[in-house]
Protein backbone atom coordinates (compact mmCIF):
# COMPACT_ATOMS: atom_id res chain seq x y z
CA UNK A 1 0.00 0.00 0.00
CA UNK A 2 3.41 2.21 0.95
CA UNK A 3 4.43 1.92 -2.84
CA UNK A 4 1.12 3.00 -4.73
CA UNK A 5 0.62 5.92 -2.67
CA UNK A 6 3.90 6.94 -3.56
CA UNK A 7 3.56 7.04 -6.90
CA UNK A 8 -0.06 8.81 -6.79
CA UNK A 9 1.57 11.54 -5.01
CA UNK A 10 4.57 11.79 -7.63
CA UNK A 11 1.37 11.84 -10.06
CA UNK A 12 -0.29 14.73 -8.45
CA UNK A 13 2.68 16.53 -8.14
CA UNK A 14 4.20 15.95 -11.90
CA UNK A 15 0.57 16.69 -12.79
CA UNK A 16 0.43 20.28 -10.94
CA UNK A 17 4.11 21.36 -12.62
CA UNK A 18 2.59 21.00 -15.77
CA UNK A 19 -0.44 22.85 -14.65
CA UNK A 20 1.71 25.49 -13.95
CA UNK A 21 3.73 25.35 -16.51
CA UNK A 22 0.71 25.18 -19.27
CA UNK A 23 -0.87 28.10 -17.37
CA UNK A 24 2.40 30.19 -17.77
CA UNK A 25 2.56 29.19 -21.75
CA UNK A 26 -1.11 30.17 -22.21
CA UNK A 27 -0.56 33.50 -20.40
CA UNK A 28 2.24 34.57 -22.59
CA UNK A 29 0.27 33.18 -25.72
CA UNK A 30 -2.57 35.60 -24.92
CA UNK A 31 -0.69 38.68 -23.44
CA UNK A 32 3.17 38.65 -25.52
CA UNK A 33 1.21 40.01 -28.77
CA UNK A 34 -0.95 42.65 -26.95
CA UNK A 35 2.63 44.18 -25.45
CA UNK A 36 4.29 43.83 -29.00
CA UNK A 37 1.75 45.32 -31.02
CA UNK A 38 1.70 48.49 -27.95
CA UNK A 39 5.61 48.34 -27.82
CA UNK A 40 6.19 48.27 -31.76
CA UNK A 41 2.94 50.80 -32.64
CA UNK A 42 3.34 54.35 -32.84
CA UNK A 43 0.48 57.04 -32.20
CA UNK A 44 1.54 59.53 -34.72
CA UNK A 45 1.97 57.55 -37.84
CA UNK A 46 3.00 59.83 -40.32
CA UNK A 47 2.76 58.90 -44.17
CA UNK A 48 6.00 58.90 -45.72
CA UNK A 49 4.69 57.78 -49.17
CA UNK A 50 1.58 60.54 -49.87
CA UNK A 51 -0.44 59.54 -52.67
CA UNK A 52 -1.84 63.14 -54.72
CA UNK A 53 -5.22 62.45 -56.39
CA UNK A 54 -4.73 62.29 -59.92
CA UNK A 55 -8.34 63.02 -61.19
CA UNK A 56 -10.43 66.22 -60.41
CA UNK A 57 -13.08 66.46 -57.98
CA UNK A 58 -16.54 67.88 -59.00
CA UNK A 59 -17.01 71.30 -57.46
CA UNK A 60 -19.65 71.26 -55.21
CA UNK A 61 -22.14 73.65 -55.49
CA UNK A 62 -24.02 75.90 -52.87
């Protein structure tokens, strides 16, 4: 009886580091791109390629 209790606890406890360790991958998963895309993203985004419209606009009238 000594010997299987033994190995049910080294079960349980192999069991629970992978818990961990699956809950620490699945964090990261979810939260590593969210701080990239704010890290790597820039609020004023300015255009260095501006396109001019080649074609007139219709004049609107009043």
């Amino acid at each position: 009886m000594n010997s299987s209790s033994q190995s049910a606890n080294s079960d349980t406890s192999g069991h629970r580091l992978a818990d961990i360790a699956g809950t620490i991958i699945a964090m990261l998963t979810l939260t590593l791109p969210l701080f990239a895309i704010a890290q790597f993203s820039s609020v004023n985004v300015e255009n260095s390629n501006p396109q001019t419209v080649t074609y007139k606009l219709p004049a609107t009238q009043k």
